[in-house]
N, C-alpha and C. Protein backbone atom coordinates (compact mmCIF):
# COMPACT_ATOMS: atom_id res chain seq x y z
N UNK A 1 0.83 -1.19 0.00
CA UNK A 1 0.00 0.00 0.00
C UNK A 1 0.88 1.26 0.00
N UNK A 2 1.71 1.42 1.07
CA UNK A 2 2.61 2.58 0.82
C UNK A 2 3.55 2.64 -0.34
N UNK A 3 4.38 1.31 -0.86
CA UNK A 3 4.78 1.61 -2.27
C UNK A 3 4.24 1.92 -3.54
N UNK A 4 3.00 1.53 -3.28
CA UNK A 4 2.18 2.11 -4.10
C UNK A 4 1.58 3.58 -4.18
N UNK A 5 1.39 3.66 -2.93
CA UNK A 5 1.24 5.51 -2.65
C UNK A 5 2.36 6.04 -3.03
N UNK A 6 3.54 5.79 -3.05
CA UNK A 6 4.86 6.59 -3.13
C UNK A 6 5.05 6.61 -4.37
N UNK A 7 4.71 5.59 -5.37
CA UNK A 7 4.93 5.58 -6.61
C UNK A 7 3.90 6.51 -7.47
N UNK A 8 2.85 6.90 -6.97
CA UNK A 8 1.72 7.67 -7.33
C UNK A 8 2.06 8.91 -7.13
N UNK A 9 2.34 8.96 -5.88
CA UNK A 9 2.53 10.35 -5.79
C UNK A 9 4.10 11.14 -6.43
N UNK A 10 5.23 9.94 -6.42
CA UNK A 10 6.17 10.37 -8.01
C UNK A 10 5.72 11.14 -8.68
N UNK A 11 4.75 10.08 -9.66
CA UNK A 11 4.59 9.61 -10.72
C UNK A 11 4.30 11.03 -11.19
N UNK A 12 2.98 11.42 -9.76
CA UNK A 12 2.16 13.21 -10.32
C UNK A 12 3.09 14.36 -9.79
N UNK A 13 4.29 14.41 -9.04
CA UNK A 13 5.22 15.26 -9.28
C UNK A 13 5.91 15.17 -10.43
N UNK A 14 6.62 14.05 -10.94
CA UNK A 14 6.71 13.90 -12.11
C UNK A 14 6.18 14.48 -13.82
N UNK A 15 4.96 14.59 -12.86
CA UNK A 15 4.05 15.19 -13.88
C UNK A 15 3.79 16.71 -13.93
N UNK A 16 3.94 17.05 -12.84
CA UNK A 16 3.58 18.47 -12.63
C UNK A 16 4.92 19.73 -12.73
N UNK A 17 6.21 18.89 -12.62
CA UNK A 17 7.54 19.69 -12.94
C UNK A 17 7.43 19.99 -13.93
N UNK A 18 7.38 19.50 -14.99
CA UNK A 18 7.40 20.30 -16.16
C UNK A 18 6.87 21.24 -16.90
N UNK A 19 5.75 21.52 -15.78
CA UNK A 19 4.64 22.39 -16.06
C UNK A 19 4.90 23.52 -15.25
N UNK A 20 5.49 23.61 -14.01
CA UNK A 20 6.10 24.16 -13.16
C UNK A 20 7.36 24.97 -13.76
N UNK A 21 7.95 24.12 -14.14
CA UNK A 21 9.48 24.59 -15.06
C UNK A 21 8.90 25.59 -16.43
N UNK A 22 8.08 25.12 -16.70
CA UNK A 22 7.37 26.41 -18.08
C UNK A 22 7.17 27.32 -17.16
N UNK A 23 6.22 27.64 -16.82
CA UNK A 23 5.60 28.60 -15.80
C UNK A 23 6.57 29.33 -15.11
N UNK A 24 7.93 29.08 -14.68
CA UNK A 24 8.54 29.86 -14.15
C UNK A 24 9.63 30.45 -15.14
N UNK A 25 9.51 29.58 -16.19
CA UNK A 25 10.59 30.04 -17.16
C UNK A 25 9.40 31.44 -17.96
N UNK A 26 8.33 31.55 -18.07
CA UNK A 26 7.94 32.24 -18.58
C UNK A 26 7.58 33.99 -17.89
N UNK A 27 7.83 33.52 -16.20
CA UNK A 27 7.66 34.14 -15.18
C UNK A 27 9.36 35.12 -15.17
N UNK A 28 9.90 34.56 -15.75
CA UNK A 28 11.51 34.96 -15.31
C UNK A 28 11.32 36.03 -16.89
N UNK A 29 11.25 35.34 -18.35
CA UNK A 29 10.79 35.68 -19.68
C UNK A 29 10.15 37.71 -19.04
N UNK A 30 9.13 37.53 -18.85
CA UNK A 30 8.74 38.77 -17.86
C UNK A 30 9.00 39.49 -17.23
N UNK A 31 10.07 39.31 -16.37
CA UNK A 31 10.26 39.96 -15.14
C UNK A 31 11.75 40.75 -15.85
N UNK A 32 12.23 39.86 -17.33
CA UNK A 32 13.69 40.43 -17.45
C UNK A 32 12.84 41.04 -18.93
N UNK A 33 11.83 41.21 -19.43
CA UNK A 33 11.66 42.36 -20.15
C UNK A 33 10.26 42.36 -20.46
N UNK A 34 9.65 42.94 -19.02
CA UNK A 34 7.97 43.42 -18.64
C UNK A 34 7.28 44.26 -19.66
N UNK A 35 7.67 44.64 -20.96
CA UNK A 35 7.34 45.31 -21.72
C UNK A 35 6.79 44.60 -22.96
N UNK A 36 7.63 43.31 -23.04
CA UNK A 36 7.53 42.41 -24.49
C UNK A 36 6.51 41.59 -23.95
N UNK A 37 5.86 41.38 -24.85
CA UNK A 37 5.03 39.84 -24.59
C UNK A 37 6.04 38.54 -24.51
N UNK A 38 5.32 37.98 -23.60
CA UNK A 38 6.18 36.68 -23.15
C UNK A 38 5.90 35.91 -24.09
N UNK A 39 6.77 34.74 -24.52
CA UNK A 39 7.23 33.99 -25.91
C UNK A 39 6.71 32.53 -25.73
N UNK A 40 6.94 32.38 -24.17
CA UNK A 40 7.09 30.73 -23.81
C UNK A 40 5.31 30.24 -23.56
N UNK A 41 4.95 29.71 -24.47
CA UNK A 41 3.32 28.90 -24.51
C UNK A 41 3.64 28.31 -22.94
N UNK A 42 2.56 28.51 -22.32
CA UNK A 42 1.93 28.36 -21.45
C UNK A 42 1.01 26.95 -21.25
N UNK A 43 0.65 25.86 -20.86
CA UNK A 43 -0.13 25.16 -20.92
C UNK A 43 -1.52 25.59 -20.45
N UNK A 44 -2.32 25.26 -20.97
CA UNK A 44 -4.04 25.12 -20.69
C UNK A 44 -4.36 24.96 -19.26
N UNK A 45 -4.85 26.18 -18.24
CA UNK A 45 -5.12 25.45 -16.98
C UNK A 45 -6.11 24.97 -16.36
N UNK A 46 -6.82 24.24 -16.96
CA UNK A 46 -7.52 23.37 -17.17
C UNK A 46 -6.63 21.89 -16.75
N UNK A 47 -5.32 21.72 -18.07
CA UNK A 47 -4.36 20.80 -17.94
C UNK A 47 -3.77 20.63 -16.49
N UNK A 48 -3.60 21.91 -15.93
CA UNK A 48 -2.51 22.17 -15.00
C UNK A 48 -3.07 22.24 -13.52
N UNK A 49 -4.79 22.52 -13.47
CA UNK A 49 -5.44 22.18 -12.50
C UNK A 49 -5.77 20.50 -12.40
N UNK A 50 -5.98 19.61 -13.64
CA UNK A 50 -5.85 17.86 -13.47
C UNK A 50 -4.85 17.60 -12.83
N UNK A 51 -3.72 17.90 -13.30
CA UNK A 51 -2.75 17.33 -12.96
C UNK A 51 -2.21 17.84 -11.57
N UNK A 52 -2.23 19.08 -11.01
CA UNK A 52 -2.13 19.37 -9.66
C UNK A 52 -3.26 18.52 -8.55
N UNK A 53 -4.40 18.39 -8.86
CA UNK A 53 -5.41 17.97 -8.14
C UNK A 53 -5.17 16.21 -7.93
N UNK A 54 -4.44 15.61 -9.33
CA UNK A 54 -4.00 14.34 -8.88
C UNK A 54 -2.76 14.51 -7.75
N UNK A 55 -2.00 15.40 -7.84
CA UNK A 55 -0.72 15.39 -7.05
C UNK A 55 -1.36 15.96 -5.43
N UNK A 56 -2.08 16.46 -5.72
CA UNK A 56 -3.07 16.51 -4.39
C UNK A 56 -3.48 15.64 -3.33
N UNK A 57 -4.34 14.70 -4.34
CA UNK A 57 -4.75 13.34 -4.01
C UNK A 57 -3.79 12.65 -3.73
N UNK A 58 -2.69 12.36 -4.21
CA UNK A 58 -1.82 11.35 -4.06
C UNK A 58 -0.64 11.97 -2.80
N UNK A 59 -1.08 13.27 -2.54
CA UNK A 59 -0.58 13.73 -1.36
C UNK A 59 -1.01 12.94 0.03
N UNK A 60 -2.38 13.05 -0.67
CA UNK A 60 -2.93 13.34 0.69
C UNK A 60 -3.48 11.26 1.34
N UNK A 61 -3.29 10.78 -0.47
CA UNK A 61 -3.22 9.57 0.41
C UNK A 61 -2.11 8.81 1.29
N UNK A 62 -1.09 9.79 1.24
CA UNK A 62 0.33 9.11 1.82
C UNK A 62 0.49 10.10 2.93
N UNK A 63 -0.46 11.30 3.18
CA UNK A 63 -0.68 11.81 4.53
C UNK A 63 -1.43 10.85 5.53
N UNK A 64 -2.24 10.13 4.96
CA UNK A 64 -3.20 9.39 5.85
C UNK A 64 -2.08 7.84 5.93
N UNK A 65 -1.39 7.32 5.16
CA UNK A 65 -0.77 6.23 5.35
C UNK A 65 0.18 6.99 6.38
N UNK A 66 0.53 8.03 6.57
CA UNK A 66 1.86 8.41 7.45
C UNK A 66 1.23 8.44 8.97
N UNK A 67 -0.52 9.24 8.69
CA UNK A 67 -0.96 9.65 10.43
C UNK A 67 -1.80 7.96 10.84
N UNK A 68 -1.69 7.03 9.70
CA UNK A 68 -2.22 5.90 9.93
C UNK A 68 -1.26 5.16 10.76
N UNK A 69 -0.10 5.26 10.35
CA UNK A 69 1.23 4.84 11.05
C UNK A 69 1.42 5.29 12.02
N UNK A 70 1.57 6.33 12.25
CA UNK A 70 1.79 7.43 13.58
C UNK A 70 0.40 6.63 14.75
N UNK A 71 -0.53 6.80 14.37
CA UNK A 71 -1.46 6.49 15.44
C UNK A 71 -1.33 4.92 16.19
N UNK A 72 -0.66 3.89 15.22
CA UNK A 72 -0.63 2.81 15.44
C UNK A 72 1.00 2.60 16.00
N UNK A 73 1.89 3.45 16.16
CA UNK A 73 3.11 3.81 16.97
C UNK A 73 2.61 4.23 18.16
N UNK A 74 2.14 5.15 18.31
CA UNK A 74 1.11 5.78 19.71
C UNK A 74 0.46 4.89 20.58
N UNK A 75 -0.55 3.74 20.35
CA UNK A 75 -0.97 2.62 20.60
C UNK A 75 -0.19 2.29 21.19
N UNK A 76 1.21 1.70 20.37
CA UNK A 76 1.97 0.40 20.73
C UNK A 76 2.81 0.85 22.02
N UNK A 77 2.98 2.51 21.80
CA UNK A 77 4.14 2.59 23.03
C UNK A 77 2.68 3.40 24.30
N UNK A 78 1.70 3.51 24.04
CA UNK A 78 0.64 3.29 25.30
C UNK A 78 0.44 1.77 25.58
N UNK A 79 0.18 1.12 24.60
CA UNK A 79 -0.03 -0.61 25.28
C UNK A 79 1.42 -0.94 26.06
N UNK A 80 2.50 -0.34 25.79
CA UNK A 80 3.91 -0.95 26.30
C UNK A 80 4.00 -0.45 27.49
N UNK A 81 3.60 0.69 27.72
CA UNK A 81 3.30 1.72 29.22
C UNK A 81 2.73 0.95 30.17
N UNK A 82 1.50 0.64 29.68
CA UNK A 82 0.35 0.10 30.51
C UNK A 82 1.04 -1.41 31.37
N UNK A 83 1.88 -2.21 29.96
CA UNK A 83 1.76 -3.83 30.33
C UNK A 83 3.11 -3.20 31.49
């Protein structure tokens, strides 16, 4: 289950750098001559909201495998207290 979360959530960073890497290259394009229209195509964000919202998800299912873990560490060293 967690290698599988980890590979997911790669997979959609993976996915989302390169979209990231435009976006700032086009952000920099701007900032070094605010006068010209910027050159560098942009992706559709439409595209760029899918693909963030999977990297979201796949965040947030390896947040819950981490506080799933955590709670069941907590347990073990209260049951170890107790015995």
């Amino acid at each position: 289950m967690f290698e599988a979360a980890v590979l997911t959530f790669t997979a959609s960073l993976d996915d989302v750098s390169p979209l990231m890497v435009t976006v700032l290259s086009a952000l920099r394009e701007r900032k070094d001559t605010p006068t010209r229209p910027v050159t560098i195509p942009l992706p559709p964000v439409i595209e760029v909201m899918a693909r963030i919202k999977l990297l979201e998800e796949s965040c947030n299912a390896l947040n819950a495998i981490f506080k799933q873990d955590a709670n069941m560490v907590d347990r073990f060293n209260e049951h170890q207290k107790t015995a």
